[in-house]
N, C-alpha and C. Protein backbone atom coordinates (compact mmCIF):
# COMPACT_ATOMS: atom_id res chain seq x y z
N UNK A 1 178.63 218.73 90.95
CA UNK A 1 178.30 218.17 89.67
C UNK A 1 177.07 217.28 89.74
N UNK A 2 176.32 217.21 90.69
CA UNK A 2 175.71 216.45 91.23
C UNK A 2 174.42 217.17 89.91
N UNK A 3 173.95 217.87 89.79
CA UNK A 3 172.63 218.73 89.42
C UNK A 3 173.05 218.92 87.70
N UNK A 4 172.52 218.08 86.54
CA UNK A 4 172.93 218.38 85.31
C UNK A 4 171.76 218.40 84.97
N UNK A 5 171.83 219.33 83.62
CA UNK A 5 170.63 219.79 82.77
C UNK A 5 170.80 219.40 81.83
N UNK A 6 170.22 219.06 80.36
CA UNK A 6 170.34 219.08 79.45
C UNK A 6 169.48 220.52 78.35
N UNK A 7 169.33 220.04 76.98
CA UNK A 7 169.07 221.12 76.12
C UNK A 7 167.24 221.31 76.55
N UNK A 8 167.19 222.75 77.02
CA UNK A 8 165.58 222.97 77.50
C UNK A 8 165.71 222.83 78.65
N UNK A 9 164.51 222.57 79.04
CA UNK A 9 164.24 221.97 80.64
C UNK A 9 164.44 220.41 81.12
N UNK A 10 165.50 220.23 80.90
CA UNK A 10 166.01 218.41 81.14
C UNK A 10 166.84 218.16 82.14
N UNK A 11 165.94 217.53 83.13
CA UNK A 11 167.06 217.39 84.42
C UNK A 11 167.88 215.79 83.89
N UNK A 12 169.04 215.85 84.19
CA UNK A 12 169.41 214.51 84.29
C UNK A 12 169.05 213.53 85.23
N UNK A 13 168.86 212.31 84.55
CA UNK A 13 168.07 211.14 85.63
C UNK A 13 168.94 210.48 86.63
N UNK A 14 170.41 210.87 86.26
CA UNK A 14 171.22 210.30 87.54
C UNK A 14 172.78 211.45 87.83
N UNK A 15 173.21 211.52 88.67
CA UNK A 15 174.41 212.22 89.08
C UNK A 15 176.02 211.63 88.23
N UNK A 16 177.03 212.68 88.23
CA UNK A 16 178.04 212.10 87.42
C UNK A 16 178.61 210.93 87.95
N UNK A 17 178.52 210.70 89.30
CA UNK A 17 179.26 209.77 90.26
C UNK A 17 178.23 208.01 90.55
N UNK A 18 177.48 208.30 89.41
CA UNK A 18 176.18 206.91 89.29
C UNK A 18 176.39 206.33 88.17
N UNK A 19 176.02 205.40 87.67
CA UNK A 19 175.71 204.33 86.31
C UNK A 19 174.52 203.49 86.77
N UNK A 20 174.49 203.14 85.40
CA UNK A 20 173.04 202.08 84.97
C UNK A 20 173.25 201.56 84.77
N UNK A 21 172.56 200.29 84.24
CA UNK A 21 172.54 198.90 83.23
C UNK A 21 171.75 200.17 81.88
N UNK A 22 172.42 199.16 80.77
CA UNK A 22 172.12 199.95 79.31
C UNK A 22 170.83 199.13 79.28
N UNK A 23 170.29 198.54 80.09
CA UNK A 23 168.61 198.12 79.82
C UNK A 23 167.74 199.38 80.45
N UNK A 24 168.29 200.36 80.78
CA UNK A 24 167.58 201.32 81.68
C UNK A 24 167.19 202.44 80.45
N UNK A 25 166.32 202.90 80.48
CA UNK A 25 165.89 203.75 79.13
C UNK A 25 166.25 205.54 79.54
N UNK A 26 166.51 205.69 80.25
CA UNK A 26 166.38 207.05 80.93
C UNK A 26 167.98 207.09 81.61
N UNK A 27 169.26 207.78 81.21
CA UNK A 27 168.98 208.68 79.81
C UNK A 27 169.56 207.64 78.76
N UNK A 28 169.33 207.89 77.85
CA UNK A 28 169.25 207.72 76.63
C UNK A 28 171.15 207.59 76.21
N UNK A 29 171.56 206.62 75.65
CA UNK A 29 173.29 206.84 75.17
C UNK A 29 173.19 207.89 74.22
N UNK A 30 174.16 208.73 74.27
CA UNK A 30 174.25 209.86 73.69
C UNK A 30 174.05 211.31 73.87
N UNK A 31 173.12 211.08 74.95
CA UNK A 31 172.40 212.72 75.67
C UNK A 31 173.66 213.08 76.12
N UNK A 32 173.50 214.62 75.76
CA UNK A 32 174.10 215.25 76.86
C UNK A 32 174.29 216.20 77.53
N UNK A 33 174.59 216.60 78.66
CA UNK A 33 174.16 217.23 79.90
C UNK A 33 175.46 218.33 80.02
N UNK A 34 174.85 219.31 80.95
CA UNK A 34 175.42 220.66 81.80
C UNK A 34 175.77 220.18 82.99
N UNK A 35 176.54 220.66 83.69
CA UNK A 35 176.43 221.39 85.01
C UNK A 35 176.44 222.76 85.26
N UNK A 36 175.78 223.11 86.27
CA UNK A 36 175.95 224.29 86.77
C UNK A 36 177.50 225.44 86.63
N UNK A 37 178.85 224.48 86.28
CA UNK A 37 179.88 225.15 85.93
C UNK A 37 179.69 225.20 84.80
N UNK A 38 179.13 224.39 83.69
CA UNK A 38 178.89 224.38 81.82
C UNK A 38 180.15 223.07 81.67
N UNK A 39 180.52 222.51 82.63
CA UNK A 39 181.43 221.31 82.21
C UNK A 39 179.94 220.17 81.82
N UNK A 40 180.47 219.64 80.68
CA UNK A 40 179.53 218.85 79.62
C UNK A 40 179.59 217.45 79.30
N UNK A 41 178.88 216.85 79.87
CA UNK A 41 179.51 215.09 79.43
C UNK A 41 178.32 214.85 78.92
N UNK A 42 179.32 213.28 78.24
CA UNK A 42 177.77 212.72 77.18
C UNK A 42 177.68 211.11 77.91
N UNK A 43 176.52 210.90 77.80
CA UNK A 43 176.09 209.64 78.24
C UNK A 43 177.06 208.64 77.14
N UNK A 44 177.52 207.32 77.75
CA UNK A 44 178.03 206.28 76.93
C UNK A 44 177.71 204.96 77.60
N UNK A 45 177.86 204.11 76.31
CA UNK A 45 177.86 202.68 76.83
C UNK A 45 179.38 201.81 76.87
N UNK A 46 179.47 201.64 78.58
CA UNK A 46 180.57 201.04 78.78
C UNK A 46 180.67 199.87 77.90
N UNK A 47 181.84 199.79 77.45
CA UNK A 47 182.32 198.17 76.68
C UNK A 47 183.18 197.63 77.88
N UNK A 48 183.43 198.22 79.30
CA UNK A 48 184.65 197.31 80.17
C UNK A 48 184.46 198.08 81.00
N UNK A 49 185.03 197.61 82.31
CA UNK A 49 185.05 198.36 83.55
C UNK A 49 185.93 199.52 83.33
N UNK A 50 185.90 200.59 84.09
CA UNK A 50 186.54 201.58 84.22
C UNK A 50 186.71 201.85 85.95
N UNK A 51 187.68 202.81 86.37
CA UNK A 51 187.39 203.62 87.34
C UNK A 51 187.19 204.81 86.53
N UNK A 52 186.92 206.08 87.72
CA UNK A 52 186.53 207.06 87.96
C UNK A 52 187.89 208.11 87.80
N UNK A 53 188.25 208.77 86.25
CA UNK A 53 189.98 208.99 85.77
C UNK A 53 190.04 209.02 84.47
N UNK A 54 189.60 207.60 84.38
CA UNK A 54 190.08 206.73 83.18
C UNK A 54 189.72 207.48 81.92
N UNK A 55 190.41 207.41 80.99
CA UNK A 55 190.36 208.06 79.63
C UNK A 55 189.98 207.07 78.41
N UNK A 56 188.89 207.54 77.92
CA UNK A 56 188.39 206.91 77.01
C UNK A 56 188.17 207.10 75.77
N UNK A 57 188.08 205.78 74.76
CA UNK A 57 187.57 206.27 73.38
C UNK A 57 186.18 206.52 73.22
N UNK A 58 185.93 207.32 72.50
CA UNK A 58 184.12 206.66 72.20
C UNK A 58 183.57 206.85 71.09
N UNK A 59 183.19 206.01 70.53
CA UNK A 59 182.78 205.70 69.03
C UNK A 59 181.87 206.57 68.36
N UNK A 60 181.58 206.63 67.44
CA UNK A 60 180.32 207.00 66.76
C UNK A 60 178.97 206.53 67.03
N UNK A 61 178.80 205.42 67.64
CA UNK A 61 177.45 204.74 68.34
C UNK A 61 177.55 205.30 70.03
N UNK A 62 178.68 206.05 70.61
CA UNK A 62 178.64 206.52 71.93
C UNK A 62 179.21 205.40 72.87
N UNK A 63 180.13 204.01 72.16
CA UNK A 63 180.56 203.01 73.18
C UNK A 63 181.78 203.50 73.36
N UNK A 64 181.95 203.18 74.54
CA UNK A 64 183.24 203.80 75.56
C UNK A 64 184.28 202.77 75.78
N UNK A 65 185.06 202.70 75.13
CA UNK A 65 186.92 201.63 75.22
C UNK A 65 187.81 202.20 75.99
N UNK A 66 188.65 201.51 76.88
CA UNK A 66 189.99 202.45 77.02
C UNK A 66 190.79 202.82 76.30
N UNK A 67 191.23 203.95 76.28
CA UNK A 67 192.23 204.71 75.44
C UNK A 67 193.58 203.77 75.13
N UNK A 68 193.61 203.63 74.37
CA UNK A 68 195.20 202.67 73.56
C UNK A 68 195.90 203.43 72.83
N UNK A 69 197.27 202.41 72.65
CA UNK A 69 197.99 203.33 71.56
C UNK A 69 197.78 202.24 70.01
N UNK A 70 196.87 202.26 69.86
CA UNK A 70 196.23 201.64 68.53
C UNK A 70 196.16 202.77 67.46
N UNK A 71 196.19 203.62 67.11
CA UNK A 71 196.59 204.68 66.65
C UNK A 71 194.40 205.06 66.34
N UNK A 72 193.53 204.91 66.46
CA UNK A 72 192.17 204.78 66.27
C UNK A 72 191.97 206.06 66.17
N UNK A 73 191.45 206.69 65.74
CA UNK A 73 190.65 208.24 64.84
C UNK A 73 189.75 208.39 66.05
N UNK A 74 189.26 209.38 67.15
CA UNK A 74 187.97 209.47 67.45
C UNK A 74 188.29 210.50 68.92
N UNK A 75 186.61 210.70 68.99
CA UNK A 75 186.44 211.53 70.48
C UNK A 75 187.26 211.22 71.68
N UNK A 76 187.36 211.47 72.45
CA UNK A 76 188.21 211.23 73.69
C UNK A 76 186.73 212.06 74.93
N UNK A 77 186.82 211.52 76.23
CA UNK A 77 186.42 211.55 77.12
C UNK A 77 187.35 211.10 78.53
N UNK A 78 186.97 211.73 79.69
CA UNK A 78 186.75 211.14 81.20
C UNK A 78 186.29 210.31 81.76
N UNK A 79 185.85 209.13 82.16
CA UNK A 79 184.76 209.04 82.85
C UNK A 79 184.88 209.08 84.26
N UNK A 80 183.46 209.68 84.70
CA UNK A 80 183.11 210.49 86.04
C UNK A 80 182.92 209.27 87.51
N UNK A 81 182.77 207.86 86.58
CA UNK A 81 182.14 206.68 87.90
C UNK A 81 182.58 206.01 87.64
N UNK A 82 183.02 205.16 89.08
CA UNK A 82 183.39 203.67 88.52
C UNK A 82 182.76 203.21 87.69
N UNK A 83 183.40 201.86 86.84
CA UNK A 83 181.69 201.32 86.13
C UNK A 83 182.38 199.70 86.41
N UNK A 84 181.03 199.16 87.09
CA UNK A 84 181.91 197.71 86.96
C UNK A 84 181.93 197.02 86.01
N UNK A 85 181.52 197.14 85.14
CA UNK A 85 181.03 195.83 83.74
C UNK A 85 181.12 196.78 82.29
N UNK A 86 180.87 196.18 81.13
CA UNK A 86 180.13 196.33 79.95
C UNK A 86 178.42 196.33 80.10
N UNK A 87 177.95 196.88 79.37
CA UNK A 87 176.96 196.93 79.20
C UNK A 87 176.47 198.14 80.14
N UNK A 88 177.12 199.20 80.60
CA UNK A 88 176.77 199.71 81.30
C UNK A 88 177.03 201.37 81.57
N UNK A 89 175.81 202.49 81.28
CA UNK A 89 176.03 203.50 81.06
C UNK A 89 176.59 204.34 82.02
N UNK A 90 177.48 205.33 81.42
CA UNK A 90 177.86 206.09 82.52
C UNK A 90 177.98 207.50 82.04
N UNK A 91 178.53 208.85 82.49
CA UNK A 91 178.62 209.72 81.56
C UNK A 91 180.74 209.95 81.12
N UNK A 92 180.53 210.56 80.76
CA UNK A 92 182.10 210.99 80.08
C UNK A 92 182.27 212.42 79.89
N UNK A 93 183.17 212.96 81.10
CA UNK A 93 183.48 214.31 81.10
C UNK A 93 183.80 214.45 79.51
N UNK A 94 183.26 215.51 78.61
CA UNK A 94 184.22 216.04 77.24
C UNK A 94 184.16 217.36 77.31
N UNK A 95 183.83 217.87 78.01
CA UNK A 95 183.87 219.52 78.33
C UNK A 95 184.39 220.03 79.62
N UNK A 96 185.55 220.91 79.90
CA UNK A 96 185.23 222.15 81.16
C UNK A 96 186.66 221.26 81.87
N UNK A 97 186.67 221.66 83.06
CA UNK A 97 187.38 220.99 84.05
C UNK A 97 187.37 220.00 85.00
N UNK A 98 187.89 218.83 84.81
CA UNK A 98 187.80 217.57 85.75
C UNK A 98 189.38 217.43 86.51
N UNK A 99 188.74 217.18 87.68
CA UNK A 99 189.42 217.32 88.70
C UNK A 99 190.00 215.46 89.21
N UNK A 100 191.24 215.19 88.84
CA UNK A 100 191.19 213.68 89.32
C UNK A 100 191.61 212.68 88.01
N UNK A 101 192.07 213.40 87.12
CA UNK A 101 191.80 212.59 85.97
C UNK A 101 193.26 211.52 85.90
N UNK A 102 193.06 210.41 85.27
CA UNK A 102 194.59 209.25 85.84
C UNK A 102 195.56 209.67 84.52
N UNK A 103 196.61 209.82 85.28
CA UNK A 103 198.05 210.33 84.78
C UNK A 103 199.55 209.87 84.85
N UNK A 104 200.40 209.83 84.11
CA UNK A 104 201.51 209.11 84.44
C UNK A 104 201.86 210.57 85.73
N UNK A 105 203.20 209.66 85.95
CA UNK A 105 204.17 211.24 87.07
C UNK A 105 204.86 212.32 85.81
N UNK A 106 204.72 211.69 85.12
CA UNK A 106 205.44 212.65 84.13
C UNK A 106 204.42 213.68 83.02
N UNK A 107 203.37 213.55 83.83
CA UNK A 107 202.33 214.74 82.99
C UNK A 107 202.82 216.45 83.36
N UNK A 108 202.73 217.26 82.83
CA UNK A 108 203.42 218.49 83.30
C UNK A 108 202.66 219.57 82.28
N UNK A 109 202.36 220.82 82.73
CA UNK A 109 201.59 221.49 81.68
C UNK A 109 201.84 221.77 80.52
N UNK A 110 203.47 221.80 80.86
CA UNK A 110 204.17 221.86 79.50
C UNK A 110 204.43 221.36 77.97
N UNK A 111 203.60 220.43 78.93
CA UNK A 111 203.99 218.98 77.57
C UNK A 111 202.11 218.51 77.01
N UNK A 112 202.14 217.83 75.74
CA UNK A 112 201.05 217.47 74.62
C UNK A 112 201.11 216.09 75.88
N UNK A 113 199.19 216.01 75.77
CA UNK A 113 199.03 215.38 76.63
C UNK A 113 198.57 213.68 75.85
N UNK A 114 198.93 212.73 76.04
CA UNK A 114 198.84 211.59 75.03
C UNK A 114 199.19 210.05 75.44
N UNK A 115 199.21 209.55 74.67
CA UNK A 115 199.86 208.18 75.16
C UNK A 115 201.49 207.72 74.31
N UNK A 116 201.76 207.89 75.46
CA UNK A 116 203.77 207.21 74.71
C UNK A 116 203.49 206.31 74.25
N UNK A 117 204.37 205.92 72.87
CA UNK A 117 204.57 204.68 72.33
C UNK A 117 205.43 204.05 73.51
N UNK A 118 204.80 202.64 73.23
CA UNK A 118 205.78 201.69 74.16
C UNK A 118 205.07 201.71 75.23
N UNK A 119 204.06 202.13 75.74
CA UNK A 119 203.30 202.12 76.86
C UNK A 119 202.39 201.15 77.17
N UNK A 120 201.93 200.64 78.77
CA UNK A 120 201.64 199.56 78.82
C UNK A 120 199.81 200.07 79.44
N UNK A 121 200.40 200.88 80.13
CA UNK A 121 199.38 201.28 80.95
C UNK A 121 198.07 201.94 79.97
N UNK A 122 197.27 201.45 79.96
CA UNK A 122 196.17 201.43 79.44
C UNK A 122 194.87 202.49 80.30
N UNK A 123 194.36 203.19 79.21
CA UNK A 123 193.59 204.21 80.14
C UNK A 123 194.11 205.64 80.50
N UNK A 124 195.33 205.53 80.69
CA UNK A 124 196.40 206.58 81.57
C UNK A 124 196.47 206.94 80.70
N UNK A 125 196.93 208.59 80.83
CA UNK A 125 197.80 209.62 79.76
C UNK A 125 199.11 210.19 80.74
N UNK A 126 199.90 210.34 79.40
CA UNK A 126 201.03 211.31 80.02
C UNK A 126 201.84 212.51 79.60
N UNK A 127 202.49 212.83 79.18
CA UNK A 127 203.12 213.66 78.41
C UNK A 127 203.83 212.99 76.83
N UNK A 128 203.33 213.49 76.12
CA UNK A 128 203.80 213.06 74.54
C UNK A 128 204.97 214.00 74.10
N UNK A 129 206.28 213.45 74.31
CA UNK A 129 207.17 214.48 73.39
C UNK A 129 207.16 215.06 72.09
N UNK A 130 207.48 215.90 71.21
CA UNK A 130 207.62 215.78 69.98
C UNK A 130 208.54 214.94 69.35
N UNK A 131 209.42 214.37 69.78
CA UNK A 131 210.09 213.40 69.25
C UNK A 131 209.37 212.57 69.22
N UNK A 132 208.57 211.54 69.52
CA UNK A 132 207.92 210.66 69.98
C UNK A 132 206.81 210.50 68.82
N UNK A 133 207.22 210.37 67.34
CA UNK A 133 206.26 210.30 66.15
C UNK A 133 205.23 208.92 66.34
N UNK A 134 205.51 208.24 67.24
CA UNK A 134 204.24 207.21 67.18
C UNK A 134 203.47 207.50 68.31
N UNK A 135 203.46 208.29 69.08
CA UNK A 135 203.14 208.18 70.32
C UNK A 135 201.31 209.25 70.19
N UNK A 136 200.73 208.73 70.51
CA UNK A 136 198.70 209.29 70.35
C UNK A 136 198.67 210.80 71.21
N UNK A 137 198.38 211.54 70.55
CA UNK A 137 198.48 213.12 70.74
C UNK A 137 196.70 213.71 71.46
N UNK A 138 196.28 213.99 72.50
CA UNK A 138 194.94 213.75 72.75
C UNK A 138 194.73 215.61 72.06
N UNK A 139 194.54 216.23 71.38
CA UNK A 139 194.15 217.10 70.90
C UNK A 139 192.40 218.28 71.79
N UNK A 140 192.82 218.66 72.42
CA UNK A 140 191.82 219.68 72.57
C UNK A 140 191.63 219.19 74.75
N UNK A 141 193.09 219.17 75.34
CA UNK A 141 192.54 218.74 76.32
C UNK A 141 194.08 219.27 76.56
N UNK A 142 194.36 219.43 78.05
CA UNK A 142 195.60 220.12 78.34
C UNK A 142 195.37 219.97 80.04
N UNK A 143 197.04 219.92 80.42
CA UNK A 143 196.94 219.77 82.05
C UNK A 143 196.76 221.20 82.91
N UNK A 144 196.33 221.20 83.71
CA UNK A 144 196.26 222.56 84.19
C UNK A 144 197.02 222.29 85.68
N UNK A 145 197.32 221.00 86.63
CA UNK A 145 198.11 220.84 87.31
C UNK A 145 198.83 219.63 86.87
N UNK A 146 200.03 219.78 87.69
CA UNK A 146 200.84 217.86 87.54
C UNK A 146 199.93 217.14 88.20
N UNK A 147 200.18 215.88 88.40
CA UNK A 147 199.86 214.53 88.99
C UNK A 147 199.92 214.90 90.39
N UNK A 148 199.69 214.57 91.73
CA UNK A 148 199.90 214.89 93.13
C UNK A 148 200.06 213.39 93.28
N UNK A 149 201.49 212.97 93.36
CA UNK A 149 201.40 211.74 93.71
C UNK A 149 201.97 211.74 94.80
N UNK A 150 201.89 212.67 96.00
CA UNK A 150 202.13 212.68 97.39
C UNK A 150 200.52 212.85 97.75
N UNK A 151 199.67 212.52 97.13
CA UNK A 151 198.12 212.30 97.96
C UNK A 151 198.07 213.82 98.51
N UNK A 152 198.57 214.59 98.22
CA UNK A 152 198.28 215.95 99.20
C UNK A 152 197.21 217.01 98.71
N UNK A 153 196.47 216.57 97.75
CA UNK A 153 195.23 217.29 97.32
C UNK A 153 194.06 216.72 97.34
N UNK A 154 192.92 217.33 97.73
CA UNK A 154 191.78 216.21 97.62
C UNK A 154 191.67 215.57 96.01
N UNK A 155 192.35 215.87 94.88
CA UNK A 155 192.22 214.61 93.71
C UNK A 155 192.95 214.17 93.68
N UNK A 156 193.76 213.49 94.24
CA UNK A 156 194.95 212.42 94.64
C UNK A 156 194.47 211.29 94.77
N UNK A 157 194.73 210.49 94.50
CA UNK A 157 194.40 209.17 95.03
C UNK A 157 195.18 208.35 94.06
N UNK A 158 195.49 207.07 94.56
CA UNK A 158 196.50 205.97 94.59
C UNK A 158 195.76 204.94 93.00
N UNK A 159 196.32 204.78 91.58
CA UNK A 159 195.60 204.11 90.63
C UNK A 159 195.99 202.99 90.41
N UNK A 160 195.97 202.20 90.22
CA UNK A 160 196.68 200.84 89.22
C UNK A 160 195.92 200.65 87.90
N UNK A 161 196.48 200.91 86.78
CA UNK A 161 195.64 200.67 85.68
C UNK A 161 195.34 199.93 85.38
N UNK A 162 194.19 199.79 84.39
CA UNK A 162 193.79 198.17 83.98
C UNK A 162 194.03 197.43 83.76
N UNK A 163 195.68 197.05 82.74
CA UNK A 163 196.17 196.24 82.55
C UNK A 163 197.01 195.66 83.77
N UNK A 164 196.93 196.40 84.80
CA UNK A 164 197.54 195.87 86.27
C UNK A 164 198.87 195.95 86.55
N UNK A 165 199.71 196.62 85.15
CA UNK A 165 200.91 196.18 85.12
C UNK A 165 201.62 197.64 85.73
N UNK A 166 201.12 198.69 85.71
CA UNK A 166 201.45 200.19 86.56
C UNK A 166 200.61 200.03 87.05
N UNK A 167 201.68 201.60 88.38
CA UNK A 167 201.13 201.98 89.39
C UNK A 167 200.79 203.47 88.54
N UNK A 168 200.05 204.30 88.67
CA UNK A 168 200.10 205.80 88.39
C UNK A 168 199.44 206.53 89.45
N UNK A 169 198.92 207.36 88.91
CA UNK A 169 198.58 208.31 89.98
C UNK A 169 197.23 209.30 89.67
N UNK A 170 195.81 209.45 90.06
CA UNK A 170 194.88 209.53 89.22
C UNK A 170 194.80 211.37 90.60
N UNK A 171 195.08 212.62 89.81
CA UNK A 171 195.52 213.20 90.63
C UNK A 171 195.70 215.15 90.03
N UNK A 172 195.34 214.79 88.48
CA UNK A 172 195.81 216.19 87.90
C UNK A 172 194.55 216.42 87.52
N UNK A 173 194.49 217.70 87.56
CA UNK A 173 193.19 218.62 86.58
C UNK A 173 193.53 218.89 85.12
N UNK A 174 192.59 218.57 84.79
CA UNK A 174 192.83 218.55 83.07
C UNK A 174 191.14 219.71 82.76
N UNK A 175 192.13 219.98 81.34
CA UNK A 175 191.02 221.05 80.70
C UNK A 175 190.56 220.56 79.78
N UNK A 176 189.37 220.05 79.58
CA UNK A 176 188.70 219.64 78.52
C UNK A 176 187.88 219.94 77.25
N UNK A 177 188.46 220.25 76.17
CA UNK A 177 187.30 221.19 75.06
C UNK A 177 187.51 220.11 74.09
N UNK A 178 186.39 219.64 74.21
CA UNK A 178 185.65 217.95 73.16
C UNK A 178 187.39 217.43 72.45
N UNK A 179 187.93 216.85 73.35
CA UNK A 179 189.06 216.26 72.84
C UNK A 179 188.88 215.32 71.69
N UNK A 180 190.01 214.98 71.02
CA UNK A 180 190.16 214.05 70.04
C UNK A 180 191.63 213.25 69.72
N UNK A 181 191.68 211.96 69.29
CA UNK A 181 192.91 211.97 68.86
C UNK A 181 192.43 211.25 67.32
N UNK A 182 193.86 211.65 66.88
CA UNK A 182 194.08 211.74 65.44
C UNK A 182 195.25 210.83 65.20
N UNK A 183 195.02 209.29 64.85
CA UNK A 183 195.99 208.70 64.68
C UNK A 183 197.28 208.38 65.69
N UNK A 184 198.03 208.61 65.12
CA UNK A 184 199.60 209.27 65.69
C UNK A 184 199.75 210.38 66.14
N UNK A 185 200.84 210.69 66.32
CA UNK A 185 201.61 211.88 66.47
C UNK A 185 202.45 212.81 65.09
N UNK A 186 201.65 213.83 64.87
CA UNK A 186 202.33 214.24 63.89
C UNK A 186 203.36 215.37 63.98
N UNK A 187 203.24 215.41 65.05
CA UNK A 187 203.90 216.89 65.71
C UNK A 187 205.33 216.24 65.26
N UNK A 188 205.70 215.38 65.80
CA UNK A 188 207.52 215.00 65.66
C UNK A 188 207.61 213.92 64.39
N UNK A 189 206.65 214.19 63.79
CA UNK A 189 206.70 212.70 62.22
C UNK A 189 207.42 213.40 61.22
N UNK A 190 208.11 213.08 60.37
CA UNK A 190 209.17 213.03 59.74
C UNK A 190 208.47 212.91 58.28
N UNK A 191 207.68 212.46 57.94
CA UNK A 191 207.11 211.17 56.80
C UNK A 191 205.72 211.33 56.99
């Protein structure tokens, strides 16, 4: 993933696994780039640290929040790099396959991939039941493995989410086609 293009002849000015300061003009918040597989991220401006997993909102201006269960209308993304701060660009898988992305243990292909009501862990997704009418439905994104929370794949690795208060497991491949969430959950809503 190292080698991204954009629209024409546009090499990208840094790799998925890099960030900037948003004082850096090159690239631009909002561009966005290829890889050589056609997995597609868009440049954003961090509002908070992230790791390299983490699931994000991102606005209409391209600023990047962690994913909550605030019920908020909007794009959904990856992001590909640590980022230590605000103010600071990075890109956001929204296309193709990412390998590593942070997950409860209870993600499974079977299941709508989202945030449970009642959840603490911030950033993380897991499996959304249909019963579960409050619970944030990530729309256009799906697991393609479980979680490996025996470390036994190279995207395994050990998470604590932001709010510090879980452990999870940042470890499943997810399929990405420009996700979104929409409020709630309407799949199991009643009303």
């Amino acid at each position: 993933m190292a080698n991204l293009t954009g629209q024409g002849p546009i090499t990208a000015p840094m790799t998925t696994s890099e960030t900037v300061g948003t004082s850096v003009g090159d690239p631009r918040v909002g561009q966005r780039f290829k890889d050589g597989d056609g997995n597609e991220y868009v440049v954003v401006d961090c509002q908070q640290a992230f790791v390299a997993g983490e699931w994000v909102y991102i606005d209409h201006n391209h600023l990047a929040t962690r994913l909550t269960v605030d019920g908020t209308n909007g794009r959904v993304g990856v992001i590909t790099a640590a980022v230590s701060g605000s103010d600071t660009k990075a890109y956001a898988q929204i296309y193709g396959l990412y390998s590593g992305a942070a997950g409860t243990s209870n993600v499974a292909t079977s299941f709508f991939l989202g945030i449970q009501s009642g959840t603490s862990a911030l950033g993380v997704i897991g499996k959304v039941a249909t019963s579960d009418a409050t619970g944030i439905v990530i729309h256009g994104a799906y697991a393609v493995t479980s979680p490996d929370s025996g470390a036994t794949s190279a995207y395994a690795t050990s998470f604590v989410a932001a709010d510090g208060t879980s452990t999870t497991y940042i470890g499943f491949q997810v399929w990405l086609n420009y996700p979104i969430v929409i409020g709630t959950n309407f799949i199991g809503a009643t009303s």
